[in-house]
PDB file of N, CA and C in Angstrom:
ATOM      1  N   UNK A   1     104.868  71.688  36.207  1.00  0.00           N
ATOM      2  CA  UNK A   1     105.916  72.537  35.696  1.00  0.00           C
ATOM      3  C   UNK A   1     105.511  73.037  34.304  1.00  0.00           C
ATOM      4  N   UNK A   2     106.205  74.679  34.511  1.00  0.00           N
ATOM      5  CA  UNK A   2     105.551  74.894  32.579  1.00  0.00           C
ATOM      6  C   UNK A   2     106.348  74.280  31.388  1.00  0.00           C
ATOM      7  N   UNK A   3     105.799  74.321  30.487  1.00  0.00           N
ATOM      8  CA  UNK A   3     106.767  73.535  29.509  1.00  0.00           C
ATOM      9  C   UNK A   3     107.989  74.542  28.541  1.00  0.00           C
ATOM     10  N   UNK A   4     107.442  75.808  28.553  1.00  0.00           N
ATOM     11  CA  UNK A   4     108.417  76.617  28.713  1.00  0.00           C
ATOM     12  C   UNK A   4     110.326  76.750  29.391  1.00  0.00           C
ATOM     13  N   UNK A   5     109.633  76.389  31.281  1.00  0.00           N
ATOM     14  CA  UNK A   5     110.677  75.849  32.140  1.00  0.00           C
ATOM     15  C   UNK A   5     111.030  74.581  31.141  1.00  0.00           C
ATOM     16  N   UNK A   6     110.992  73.943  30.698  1.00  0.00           N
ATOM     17  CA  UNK A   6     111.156  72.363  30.529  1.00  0.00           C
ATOM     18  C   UNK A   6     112.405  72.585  29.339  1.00  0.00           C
ATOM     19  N   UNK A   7     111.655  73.544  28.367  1.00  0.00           N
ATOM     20  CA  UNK A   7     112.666  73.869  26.963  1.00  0.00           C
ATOM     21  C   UNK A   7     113.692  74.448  27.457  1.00  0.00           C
ATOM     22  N   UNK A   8     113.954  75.855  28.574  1.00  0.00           N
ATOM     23  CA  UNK A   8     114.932  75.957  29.130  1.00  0.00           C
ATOM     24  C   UNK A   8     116.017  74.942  29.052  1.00  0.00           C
ATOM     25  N   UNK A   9     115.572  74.265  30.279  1.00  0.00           N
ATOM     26  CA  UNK A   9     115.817  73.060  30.801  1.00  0.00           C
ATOM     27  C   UNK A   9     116.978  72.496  29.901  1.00  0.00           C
ATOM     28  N   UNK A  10     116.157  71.840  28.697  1.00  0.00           N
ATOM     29  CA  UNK A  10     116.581  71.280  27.538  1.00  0.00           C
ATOM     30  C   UNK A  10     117.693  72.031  26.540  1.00  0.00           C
ATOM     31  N   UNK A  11     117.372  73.162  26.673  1.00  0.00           N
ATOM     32  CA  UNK A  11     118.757  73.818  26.023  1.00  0.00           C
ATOM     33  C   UNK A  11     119.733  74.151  26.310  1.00  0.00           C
ATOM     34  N   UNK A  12     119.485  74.117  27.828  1.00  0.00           N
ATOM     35  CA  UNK A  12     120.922  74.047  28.621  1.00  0.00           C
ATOM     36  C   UNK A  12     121.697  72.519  28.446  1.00  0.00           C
ATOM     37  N   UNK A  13     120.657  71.723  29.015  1.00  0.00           N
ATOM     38  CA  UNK A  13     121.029  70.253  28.480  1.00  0.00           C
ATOM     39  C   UNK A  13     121.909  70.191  27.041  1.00  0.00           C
ATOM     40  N   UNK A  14     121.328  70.631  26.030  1.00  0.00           N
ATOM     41  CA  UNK A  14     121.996  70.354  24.693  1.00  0.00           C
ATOM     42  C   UNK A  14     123.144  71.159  24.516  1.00  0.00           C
ATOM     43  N   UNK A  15     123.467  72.235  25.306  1.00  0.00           N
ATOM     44  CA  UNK A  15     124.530  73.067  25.152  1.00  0.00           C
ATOM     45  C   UNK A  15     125.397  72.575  26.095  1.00  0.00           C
ATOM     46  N   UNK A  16     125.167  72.040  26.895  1.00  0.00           N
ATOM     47  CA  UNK A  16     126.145  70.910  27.820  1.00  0.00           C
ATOM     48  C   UNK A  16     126.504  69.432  26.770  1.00  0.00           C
ATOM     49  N   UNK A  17     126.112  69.133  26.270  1.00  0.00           N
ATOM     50  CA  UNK A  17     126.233  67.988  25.126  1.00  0.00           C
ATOM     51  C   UNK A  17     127.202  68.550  24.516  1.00  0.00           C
ATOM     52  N   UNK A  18     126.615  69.339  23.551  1.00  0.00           N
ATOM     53  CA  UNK A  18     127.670  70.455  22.352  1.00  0.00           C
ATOM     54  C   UNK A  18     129.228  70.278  22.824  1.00  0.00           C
ATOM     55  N   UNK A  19     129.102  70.512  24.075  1.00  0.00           N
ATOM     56  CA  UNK A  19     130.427  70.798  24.845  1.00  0.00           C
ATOM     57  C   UNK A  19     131.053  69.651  25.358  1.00  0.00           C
ATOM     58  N   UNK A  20     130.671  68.475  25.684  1.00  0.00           N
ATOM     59  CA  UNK A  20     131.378  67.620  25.798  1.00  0.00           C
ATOM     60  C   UNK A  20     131.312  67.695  27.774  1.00  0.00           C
ATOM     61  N   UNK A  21     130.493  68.275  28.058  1.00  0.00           N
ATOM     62  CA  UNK A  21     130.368  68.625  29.539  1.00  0.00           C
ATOM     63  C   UNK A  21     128.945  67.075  30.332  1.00  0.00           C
ATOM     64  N   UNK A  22     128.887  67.453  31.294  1.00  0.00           N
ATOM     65  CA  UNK A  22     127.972  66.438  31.369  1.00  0.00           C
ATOM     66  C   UNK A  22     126.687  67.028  32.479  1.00  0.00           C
ATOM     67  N   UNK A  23     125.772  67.478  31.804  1.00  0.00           N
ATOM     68  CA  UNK A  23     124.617  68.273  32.168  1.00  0.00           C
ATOM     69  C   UNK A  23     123.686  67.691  33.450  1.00  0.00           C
ATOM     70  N   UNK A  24     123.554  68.644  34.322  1.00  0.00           N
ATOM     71  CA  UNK A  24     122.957  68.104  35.929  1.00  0.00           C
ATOM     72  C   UNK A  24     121.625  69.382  35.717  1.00  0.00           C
ATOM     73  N   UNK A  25     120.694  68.415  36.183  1.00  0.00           N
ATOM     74  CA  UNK A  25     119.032  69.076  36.341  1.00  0.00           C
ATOM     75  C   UNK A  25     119.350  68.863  37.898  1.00  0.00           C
ATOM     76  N   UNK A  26     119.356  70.043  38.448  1.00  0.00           N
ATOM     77  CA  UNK A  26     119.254  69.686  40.442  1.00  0.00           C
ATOM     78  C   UNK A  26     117.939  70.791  40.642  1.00  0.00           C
ATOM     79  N   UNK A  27     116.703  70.691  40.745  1.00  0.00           N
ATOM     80  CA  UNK A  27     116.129  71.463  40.767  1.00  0.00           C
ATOM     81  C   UNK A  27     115.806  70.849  42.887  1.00  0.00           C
ATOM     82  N   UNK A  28     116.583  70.649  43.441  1.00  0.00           N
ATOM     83  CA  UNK A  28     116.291  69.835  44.913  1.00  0.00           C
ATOM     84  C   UNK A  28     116.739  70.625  45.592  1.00  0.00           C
ATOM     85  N   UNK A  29     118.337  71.089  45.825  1.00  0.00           N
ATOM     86  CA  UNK A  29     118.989  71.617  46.278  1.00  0.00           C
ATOM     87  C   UNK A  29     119.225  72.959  46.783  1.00  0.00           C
ATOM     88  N   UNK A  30     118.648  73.746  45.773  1.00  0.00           N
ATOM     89  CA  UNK A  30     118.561  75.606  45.511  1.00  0.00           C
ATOM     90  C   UNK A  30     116.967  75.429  45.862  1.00  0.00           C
ATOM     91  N   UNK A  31     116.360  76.316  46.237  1.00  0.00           N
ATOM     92  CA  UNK A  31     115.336  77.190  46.024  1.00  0.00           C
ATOM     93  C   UNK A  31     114.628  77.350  44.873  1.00  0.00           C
ATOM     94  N   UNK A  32     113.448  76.953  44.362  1.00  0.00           N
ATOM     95  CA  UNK A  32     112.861  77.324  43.306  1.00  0.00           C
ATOM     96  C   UNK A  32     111.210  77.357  43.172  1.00  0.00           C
ATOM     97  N   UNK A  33     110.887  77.833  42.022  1.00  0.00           N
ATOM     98  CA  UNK A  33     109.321  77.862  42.324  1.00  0.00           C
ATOM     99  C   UNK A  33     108.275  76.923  42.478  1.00  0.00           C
ATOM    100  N   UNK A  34     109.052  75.889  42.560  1.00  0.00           N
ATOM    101  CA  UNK A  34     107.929  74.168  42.460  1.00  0.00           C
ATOM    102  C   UNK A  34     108.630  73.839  43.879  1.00  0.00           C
ATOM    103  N   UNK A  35     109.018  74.040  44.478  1.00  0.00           N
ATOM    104  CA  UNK A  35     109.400  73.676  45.812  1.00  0.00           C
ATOM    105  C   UNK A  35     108.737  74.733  47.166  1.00  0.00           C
ATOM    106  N   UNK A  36     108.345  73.717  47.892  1.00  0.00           N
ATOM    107  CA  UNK A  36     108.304  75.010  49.145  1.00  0.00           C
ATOM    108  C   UNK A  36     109.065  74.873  49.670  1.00  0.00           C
ATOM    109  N   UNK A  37     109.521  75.669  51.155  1.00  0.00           N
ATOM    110  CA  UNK A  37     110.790  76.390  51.576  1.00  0.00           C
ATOM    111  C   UNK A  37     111.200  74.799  52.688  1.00  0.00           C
ATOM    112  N   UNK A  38     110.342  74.296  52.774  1.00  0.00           N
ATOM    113  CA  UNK A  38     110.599  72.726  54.025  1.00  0.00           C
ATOM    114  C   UNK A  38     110.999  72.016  52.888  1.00  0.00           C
ATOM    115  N   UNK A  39     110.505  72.296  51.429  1.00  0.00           N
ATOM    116  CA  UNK A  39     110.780  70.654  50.721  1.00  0.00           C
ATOM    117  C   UNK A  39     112.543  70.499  50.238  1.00  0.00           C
ATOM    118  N   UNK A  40     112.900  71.890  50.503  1.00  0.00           N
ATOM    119  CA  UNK A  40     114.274  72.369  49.403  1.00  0.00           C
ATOM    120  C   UNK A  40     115.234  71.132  50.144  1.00  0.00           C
ATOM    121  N   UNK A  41     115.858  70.416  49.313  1.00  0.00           N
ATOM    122  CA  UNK A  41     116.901  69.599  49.484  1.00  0.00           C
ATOM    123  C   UNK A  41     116.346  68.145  49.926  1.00  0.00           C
ATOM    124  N   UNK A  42     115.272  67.968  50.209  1.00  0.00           N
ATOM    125  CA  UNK A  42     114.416  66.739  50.446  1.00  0.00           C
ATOM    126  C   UNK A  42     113.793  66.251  48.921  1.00  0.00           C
ATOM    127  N   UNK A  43     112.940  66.915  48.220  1.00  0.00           N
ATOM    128  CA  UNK A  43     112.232  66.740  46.813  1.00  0.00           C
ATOM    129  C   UNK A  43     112.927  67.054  45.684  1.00  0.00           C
ATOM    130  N   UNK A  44     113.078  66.768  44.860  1.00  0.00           N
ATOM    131  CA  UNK A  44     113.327  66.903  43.420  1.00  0.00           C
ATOM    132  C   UNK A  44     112.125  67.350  42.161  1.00  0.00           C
ATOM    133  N   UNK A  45     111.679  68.097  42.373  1.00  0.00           N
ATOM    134  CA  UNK A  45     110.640  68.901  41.574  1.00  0.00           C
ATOM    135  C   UNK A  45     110.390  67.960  39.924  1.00  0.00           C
ATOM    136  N   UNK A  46     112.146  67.981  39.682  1.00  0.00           N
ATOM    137  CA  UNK A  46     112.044  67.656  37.991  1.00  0.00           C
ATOM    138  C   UNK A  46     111.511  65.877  38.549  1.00  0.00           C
ATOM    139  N   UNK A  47     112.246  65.393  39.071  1.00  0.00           N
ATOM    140  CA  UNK A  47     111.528  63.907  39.045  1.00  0.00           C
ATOM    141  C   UNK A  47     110.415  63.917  39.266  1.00  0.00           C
ATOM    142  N   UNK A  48     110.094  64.815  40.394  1.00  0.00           N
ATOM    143  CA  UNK A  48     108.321  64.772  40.678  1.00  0.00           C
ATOM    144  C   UNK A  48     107.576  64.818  39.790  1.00  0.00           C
ATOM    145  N   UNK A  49     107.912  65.837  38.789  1.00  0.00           N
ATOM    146  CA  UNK A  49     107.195  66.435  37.525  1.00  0.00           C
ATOM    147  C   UNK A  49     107.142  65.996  36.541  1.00  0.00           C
ATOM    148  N   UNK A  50     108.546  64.660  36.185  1.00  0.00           N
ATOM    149  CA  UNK A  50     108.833  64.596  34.777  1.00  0.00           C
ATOM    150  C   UNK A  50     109.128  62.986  34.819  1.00  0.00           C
ATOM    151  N   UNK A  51     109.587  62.107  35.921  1.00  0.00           N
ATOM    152  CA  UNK A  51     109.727  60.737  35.591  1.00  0.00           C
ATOM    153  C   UNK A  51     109.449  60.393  34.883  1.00  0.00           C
ATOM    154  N   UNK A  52     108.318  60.308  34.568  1.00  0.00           N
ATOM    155  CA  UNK A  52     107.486  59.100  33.717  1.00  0.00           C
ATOM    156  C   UNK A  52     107.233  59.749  32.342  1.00  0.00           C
ATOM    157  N   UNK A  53     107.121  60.592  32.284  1.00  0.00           N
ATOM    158  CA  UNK A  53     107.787  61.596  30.349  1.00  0.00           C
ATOM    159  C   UNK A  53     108.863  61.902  30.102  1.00  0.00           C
ATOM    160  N   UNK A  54     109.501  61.916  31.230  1.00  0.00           N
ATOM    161  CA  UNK A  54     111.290  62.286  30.827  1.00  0.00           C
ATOM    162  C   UNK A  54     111.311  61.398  29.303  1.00  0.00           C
ATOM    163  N   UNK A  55     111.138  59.933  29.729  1.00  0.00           N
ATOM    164  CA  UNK A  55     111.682  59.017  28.735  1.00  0.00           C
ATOM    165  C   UNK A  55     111.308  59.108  27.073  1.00  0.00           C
ATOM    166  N   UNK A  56     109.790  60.151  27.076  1.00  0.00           N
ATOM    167  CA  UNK A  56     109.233  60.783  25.940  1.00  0.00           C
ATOM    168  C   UNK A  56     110.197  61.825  25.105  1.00  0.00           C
ATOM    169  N   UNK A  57     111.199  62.278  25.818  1.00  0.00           N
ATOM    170  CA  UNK A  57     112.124  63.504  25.110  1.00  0.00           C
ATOM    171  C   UNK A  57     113.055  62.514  24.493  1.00  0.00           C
ATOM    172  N   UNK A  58     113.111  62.928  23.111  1.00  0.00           N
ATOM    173  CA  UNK A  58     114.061  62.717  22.145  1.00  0.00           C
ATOM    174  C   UNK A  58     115.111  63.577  21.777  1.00  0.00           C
ATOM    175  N   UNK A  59     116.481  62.738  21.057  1.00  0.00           N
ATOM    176  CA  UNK A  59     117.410  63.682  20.980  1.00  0.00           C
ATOM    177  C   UNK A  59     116.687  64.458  19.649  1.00  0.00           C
ATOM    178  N   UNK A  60     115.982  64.032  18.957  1.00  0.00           N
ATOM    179  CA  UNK A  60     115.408  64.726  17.404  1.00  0.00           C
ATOM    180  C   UNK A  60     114.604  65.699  18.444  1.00  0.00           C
ATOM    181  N   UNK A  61     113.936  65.821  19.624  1.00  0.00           N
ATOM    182  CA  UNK A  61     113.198  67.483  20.150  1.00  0.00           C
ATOM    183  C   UNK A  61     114.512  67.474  20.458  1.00  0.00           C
ATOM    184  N   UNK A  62     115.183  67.347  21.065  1.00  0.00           N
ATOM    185  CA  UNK A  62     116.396  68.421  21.597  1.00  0.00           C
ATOM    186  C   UNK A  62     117.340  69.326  20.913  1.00  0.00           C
ATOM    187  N   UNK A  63     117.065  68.871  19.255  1.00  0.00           N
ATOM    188  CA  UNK A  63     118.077  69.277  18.028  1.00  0.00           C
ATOM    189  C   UNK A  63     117.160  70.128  17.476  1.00  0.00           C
ATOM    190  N   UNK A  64     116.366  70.431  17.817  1.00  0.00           N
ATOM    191  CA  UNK A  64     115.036  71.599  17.759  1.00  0.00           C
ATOM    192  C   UNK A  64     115.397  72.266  18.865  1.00  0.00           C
ATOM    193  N   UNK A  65     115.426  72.653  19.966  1.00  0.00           N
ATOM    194  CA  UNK A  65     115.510  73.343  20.697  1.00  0.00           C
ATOM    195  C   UNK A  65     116.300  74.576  19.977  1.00  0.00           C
ATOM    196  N   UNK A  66     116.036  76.313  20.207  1.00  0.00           N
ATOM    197  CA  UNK A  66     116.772  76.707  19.928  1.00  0.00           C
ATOM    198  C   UNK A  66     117.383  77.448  21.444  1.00  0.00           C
ATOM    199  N   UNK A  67     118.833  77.715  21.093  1.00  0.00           N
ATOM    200  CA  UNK A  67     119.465  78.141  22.257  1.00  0.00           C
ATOM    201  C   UNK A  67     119.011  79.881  22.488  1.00  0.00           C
TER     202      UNK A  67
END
């Protein structure tokens, strides 16, 4: 995944925070470009992609992010 997609990602995340809302990554469900058309609703792209660094994102990068 690009890391571009990822900051997206993340600023939606933090603008769901801001708000008091509670922010969902479903990249499984819909259609998207890290999925092929058999995997949609079986795979999860972001876990595939990000498990094991997810835990690397800090709220100090996320307060950087700009919206």
């Amino acid at each position: 995944m690009k890391y571009g997609y990822v900051e997206i990602i993340l600023a939606m995340v933090k603008y769901a925070l801001e708000r008091d809302m509670v922010p969902v990554v479903d990249l499984k469900n819909c259609p998207n470009t890290y999925l092929e058309p058999n995997e949609v609703g079986k795979i999860n792209s972001w876990n595939f992609s990000f498990i094991s660094s997810q835990r690397k994102v800090s709220m100090r990068y996320m307060k950087t992010v700009s919206m």
